[in-house]
PDB file of N, CA and C in Angstrom:
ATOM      1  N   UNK A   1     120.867 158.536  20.299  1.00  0.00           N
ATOM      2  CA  UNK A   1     119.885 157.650  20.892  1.00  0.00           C
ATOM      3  C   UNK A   1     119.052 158.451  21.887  1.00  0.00           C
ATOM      4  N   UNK A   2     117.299 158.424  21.995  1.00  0.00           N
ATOM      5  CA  UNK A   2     116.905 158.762  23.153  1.00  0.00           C
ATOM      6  C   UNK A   2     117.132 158.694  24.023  1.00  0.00           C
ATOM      7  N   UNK A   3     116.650 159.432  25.225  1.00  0.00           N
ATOM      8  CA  UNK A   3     117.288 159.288  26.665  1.00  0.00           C
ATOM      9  C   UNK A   3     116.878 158.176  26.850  1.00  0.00           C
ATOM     10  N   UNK A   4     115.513 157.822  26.590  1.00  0.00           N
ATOM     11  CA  UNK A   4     114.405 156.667  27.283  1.00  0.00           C
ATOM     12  C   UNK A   4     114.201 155.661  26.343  1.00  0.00           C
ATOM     13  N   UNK A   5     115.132 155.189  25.168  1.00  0.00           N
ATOM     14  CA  UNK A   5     115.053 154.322  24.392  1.00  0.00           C
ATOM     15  C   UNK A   5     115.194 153.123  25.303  1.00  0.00           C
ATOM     16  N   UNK A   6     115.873 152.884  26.182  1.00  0.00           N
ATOM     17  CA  UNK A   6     115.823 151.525  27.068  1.00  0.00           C
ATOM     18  C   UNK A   6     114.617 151.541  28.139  1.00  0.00           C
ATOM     19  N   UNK A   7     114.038 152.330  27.919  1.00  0.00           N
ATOM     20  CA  UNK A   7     113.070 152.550  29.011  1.00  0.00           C
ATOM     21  C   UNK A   7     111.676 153.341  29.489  1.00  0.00           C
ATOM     22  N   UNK A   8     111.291 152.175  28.302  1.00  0.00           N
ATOM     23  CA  UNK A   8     110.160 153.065  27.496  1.00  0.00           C
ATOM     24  C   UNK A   8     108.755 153.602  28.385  1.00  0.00           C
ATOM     25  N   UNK A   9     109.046 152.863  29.535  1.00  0.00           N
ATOM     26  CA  UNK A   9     108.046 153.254  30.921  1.00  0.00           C
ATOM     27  C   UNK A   9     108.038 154.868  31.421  1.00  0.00           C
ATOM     28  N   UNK A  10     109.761 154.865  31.511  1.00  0.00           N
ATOM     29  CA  UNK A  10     110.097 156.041  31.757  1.00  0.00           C
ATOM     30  C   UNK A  10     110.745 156.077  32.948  1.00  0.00           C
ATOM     31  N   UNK A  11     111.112 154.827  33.228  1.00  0.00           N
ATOM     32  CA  UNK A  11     111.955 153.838  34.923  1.00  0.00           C
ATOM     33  C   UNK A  11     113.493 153.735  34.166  1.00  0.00           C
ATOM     34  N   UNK A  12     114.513 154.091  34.727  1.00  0.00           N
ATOM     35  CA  UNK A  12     115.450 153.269  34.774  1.00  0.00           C
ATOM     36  C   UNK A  12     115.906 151.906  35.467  1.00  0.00           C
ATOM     37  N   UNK A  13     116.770 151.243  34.893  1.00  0.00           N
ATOM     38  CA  UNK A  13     117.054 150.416  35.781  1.00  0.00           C
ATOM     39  C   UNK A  13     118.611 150.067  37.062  1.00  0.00           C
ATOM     40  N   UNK A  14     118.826 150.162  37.417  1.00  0.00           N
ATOM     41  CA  UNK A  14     120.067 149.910  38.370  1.00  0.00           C
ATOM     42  C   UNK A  14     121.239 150.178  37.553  1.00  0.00           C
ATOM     43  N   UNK A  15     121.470 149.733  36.544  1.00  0.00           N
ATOM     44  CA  UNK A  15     122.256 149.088  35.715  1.00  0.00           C
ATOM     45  C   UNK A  15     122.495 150.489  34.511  1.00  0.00           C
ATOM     46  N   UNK A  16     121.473 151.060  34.425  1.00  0.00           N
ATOM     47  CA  UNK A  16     121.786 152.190  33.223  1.00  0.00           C
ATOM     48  C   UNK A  16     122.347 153.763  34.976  1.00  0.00           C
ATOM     49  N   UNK A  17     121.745 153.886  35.476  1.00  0.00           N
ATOM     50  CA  UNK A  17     121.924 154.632  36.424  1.00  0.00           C
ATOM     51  C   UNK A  17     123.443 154.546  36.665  1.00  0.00           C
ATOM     52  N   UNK A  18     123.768 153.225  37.057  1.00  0.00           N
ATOM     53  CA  UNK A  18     125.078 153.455  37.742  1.00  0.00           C
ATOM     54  C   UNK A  18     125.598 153.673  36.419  1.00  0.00           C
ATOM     55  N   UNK A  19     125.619 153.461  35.326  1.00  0.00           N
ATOM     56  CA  UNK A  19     126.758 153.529  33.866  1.00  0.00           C
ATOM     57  C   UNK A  19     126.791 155.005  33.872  1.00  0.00           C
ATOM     58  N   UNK A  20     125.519 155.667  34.293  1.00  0.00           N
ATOM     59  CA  UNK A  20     125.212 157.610  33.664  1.00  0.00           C
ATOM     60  C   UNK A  20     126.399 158.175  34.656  1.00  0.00           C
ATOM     61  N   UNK A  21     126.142 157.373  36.331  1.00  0.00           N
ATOM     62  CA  UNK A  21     126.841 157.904  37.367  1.00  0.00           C
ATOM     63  C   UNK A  21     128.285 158.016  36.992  1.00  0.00           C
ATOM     64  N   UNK A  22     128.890 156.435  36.687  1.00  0.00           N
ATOM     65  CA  UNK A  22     130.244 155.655  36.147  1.00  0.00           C
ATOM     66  C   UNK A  22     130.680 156.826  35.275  1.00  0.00           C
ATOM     67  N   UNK A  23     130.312 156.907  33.982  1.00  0.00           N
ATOM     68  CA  UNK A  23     130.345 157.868  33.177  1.00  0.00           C
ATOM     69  C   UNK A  23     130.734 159.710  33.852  1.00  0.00           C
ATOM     70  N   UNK A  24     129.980 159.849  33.993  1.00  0.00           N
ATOM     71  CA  UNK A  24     130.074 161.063  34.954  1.00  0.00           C
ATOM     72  C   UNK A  24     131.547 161.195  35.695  1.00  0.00           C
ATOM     73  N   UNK A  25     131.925 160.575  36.206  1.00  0.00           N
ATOM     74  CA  UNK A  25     132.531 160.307  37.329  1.00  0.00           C
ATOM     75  C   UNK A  25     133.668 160.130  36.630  1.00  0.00           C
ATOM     76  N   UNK A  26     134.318 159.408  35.408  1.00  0.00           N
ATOM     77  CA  UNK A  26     135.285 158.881  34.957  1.00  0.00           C
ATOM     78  C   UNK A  26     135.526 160.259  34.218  1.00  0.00           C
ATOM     79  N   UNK A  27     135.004 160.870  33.870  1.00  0.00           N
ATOM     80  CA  UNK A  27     134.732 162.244  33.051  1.00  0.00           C
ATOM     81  C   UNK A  27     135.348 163.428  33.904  1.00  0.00           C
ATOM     82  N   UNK A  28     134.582 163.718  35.020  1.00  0.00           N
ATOM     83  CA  UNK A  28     135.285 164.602  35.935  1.00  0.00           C
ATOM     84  C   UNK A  28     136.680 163.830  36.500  1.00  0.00           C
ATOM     85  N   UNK A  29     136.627 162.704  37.353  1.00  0.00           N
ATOM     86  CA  UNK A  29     138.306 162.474  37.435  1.00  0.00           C
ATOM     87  C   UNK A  29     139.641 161.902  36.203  1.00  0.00           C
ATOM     88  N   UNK A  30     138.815 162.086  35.061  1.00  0.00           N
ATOM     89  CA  UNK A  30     139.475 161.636  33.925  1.00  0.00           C
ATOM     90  C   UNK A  30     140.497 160.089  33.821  1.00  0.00           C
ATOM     91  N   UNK A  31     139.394 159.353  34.126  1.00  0.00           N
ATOM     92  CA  UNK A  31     139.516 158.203  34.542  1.00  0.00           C
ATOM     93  C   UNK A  31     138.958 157.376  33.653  1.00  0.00           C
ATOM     94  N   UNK A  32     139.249 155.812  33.432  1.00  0.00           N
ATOM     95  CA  UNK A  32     138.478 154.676  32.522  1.00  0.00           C
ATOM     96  C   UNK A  32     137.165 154.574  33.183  1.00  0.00           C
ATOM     97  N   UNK A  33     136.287 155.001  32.460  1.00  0.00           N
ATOM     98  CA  UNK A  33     134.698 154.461  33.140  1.00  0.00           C
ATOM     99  C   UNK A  33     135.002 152.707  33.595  1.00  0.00           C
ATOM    100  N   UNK A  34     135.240 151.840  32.943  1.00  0.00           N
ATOM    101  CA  UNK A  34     135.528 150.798  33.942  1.00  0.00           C
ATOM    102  C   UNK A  34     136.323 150.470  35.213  1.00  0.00           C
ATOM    103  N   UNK A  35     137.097 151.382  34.956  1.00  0.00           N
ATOM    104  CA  UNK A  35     137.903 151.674  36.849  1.00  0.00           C
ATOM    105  C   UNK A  35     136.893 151.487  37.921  1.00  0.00           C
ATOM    106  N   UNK A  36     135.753 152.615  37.847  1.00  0.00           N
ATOM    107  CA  UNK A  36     134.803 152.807  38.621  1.00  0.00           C
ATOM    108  C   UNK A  36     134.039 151.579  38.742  1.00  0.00           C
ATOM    109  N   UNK A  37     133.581 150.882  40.074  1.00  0.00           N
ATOM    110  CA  UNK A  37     132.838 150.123  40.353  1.00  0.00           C
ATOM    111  C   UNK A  37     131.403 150.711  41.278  1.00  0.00           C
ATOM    112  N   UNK A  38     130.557 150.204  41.861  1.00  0.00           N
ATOM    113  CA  UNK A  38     129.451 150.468  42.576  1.00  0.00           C
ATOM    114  C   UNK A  38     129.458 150.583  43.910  1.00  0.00           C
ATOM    115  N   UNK A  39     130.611 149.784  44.124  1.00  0.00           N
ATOM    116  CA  UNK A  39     131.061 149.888  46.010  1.00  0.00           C
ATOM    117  C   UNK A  39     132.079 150.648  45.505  1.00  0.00           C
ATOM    118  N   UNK A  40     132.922 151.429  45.274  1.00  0.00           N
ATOM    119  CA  UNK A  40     133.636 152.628  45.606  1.00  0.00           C
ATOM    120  C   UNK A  40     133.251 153.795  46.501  1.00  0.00           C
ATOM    121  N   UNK A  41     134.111 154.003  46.804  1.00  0.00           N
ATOM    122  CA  UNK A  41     133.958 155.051  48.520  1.00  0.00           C
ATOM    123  C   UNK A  41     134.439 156.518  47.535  1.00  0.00           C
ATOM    124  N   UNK A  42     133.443 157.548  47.600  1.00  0.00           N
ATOM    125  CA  UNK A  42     134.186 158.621  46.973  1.00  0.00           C
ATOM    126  C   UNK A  42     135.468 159.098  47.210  1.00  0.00           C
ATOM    127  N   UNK A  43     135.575 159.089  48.478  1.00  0.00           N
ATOM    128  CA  UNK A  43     136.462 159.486  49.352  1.00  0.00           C
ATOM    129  C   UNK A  43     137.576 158.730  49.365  1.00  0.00           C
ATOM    130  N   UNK A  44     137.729 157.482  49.699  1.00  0.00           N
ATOM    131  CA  UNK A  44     138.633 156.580  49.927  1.00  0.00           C
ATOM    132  C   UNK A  44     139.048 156.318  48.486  1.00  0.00           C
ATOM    133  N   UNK A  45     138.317 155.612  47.686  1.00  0.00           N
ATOM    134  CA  UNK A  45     138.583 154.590  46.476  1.00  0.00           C
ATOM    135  C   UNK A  45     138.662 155.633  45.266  1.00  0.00           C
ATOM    136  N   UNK A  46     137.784 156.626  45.075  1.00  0.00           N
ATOM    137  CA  UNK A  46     137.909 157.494  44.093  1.00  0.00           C
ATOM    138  C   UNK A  46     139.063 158.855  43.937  1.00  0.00           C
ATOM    139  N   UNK A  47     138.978 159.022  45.481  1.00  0.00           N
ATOM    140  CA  UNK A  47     139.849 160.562  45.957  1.00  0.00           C
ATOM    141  C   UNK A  47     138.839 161.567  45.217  1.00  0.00           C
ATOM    142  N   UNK A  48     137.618 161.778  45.412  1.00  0.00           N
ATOM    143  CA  UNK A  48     137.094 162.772  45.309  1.00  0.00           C
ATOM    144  C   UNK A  48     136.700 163.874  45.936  1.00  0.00           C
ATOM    145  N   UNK A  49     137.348 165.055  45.663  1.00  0.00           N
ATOM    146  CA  UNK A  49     137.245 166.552  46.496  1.00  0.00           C
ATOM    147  C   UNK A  49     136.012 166.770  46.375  1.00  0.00           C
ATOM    148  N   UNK A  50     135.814 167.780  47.377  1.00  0.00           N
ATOM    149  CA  UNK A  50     134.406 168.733  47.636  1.00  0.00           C
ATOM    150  C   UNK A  50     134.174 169.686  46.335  1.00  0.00           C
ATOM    151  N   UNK A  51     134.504 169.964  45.604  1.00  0.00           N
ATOM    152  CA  UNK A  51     134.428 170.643  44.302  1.00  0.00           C
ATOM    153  C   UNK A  51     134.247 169.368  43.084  1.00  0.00           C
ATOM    154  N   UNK A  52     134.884 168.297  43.031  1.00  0.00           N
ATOM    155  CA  UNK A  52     134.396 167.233  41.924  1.00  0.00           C
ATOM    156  C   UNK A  52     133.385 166.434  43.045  1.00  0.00           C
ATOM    157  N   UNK A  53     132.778 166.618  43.588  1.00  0.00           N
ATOM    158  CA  UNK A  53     131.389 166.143  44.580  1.00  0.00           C
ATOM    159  C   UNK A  53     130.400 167.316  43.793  1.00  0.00           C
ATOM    160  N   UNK A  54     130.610 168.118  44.426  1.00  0.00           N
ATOM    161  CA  UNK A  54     129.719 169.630  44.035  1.00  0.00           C
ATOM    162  C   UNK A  54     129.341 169.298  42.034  1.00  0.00           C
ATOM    163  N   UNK A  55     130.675 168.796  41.571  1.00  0.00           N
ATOM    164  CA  UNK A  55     130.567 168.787  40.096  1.00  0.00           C
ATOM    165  C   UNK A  55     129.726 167.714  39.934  1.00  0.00           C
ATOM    166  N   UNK A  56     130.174 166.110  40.200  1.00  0.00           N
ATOM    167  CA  UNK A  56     129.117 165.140  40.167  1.00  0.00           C
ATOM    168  C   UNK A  56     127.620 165.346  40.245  1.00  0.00           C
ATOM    169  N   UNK A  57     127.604 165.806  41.576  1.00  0.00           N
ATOM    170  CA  UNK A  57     125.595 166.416  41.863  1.00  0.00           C
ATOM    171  C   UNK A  57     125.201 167.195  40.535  1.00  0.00           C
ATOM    172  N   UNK A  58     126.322 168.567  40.021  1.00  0.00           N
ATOM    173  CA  UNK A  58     125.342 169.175  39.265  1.00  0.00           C
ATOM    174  C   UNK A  58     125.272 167.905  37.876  1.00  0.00           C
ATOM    175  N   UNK A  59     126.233 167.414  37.531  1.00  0.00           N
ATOM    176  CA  UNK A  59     126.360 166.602  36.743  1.00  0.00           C
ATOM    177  C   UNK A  59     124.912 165.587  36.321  1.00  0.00           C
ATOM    178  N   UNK A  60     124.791 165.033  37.567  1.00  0.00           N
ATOM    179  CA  UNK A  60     123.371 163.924  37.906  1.00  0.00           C
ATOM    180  C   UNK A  60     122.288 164.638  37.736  1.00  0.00           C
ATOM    181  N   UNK A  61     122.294 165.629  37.917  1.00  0.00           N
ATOM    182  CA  UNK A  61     121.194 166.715  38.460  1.00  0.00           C
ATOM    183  C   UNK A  61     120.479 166.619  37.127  1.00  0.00           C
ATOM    184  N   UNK A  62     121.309 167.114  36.243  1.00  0.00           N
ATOM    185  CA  UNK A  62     121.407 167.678  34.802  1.00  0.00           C
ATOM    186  C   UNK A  62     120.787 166.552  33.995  1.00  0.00           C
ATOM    187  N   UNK A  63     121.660 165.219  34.133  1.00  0.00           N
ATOM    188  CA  UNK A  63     121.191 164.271  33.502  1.00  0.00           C
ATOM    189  C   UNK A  63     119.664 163.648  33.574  1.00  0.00           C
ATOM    190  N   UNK A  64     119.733 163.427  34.908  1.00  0.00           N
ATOM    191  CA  UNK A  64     118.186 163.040  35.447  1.00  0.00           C
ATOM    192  C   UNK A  64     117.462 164.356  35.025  1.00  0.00           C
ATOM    193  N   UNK A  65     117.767 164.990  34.868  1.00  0.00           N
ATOM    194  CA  UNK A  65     116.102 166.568  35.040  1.00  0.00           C
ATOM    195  C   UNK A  65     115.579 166.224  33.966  1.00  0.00           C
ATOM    196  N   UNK A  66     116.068 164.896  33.093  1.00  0.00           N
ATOM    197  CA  UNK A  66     115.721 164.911  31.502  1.00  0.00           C
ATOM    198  C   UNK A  66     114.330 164.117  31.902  1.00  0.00           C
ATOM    199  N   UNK A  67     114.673 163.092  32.981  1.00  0.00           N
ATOM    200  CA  UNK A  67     113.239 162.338  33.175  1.00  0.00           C
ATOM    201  C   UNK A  67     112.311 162.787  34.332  1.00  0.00           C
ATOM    202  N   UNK A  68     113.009 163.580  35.117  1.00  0.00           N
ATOM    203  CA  UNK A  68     111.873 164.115  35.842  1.00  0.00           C
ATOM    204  C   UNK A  68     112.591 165.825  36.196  1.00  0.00           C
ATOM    205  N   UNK A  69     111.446 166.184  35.985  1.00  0.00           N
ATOM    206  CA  UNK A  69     111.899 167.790  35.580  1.00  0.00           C
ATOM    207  C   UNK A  69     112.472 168.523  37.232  1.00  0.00           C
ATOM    208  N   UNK A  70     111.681 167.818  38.173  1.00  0.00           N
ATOM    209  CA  UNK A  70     112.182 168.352  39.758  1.00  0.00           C
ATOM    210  C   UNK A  70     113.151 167.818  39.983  1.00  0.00           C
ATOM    211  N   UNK A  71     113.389 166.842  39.693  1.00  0.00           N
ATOM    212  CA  UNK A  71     114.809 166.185  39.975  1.00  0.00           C
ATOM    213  C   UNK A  71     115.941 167.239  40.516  1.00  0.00           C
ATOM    214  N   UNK A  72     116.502 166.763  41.783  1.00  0.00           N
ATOM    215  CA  UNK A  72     117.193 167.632  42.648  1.00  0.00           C
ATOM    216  C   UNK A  72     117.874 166.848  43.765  1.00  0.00           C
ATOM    217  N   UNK A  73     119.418 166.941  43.934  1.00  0.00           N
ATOM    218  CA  UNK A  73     120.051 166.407  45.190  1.00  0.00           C
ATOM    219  C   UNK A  73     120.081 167.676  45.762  1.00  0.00           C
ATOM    220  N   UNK A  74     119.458 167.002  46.795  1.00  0.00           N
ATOM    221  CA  UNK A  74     119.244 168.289  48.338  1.00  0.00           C
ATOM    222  C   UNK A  74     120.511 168.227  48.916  1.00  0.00           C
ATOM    223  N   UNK A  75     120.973 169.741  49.569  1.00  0.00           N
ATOM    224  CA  UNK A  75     122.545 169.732  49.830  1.00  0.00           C
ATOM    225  C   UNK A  75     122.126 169.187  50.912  1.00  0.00           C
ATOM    226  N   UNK A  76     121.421 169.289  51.962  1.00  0.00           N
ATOM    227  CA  UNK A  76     121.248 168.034  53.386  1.00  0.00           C
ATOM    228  C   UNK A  76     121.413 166.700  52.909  1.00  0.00           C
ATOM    229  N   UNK A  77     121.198 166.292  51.762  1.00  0.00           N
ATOM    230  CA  UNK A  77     121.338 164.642  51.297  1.00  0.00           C
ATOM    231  C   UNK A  77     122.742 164.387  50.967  1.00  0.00           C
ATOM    232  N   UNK A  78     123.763 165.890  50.497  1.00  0.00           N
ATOM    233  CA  UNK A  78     125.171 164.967  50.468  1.00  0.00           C
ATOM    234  C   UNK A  78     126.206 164.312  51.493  1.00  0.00           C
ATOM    235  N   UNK A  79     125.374 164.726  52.674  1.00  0.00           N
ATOM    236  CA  UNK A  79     126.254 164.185  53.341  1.00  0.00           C
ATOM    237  C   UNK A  79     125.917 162.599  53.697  1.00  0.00           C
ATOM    238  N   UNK A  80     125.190 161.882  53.043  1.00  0.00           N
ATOM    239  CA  UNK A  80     124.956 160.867  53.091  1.00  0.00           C
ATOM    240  C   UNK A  80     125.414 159.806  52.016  1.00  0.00           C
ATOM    241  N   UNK A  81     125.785 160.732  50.738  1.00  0.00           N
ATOM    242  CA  UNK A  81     126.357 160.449  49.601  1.00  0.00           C
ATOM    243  C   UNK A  81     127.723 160.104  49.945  1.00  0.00           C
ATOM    244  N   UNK A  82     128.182 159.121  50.252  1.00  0.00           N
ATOM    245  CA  UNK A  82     130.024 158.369  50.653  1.00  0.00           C
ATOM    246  C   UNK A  82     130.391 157.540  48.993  1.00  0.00           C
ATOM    247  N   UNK A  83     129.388 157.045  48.550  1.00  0.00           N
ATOM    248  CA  UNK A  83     129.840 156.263  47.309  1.00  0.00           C
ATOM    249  C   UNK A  83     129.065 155.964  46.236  1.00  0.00           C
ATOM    250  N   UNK A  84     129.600 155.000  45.385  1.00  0.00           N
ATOM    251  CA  UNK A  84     128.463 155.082  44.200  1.00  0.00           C
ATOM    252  C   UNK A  84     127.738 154.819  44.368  1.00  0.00           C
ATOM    253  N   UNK A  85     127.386 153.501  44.988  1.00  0.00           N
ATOM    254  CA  UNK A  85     126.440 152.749  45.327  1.00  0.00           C
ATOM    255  C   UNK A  85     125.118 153.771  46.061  1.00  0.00           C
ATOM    256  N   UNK A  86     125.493 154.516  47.240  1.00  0.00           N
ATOM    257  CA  UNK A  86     124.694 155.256  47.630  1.00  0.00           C
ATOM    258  C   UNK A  86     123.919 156.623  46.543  1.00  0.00           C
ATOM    259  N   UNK A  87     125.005 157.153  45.762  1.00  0.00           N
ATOM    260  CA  UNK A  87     124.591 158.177  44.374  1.00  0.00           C
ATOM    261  C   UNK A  87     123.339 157.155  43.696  1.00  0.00           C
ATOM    262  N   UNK A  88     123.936 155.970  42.975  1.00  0.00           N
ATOM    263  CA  UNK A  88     122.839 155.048  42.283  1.00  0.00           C
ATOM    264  C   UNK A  88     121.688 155.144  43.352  1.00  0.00           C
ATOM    265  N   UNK A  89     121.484 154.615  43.942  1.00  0.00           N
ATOM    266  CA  UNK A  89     120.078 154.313  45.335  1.00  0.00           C
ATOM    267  C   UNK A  89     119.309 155.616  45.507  1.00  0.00           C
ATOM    268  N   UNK A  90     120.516 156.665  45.882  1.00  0.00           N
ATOM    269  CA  UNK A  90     119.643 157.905  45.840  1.00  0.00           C
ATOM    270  C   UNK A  90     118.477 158.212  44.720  1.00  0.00           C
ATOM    271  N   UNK A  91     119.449 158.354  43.427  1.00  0.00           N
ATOM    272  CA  UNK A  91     118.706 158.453  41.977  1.00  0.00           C
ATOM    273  C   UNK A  91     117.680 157.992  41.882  1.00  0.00           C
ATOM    274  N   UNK A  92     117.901 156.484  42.152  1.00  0.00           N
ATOM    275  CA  UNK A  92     116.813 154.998  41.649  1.00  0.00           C
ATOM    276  C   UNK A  92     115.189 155.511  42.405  1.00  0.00           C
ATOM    277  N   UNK A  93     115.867 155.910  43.958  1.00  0.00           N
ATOM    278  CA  UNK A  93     114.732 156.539  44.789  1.00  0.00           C
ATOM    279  C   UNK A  93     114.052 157.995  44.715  1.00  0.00           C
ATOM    280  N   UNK A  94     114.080 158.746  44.098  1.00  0.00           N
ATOM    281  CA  UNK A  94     113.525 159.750  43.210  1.00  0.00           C
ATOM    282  C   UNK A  94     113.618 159.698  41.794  1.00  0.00           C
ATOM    283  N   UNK A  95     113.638 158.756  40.782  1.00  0.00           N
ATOM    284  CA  UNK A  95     113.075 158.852  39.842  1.00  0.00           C
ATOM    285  C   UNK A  95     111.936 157.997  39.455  1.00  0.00           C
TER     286      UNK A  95
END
């Protein structure tokens, strides 16, 4: 399937973002993508280390560069990154 078959503008919506994130995430901690919810705390709820953090970003990075080629989490922006919810918002707000 295209990247942008749901989204033929070239916008995602809330809803495909957090699944790419979900996905991602269930992948590196080898986890049920439905485990993962949107309020999860990386830290707290996920137990995610500074190396599967580091992996996530390049992870997102990678995925998104498909719709916008600059696409980039700035290492000053992870420390603002605590959970999914904040990863999704970030995304939503640069793409």
């Amino acid at each position: 399937m295209p990247a942008d078959a749901d989204a033929p503008t070239g916008q995602l919506d809330r809803a495909e973002v957090f699944r790419v994130i979900a996905e991602q995430l269930a992948d590196i901690l080898e986890v049920e993508q439905s485990s993962i919810g949107e309020g999860d705390s990386f830290a707290e709820d996920l137990h995610l280390g500074s190396l599967e953090l580091i992996e996530l970003v390049e992870a997102i990075e990678e995925e998104f560069a498909e719709r916008r080629s600059d696409f980039r989490i700035e290492d000053e922006d992870l420390e603002e990154l605590k959970s999914v919810r904040d990863a999704v918002d970030y995304v939503i707000a640069r793409i």
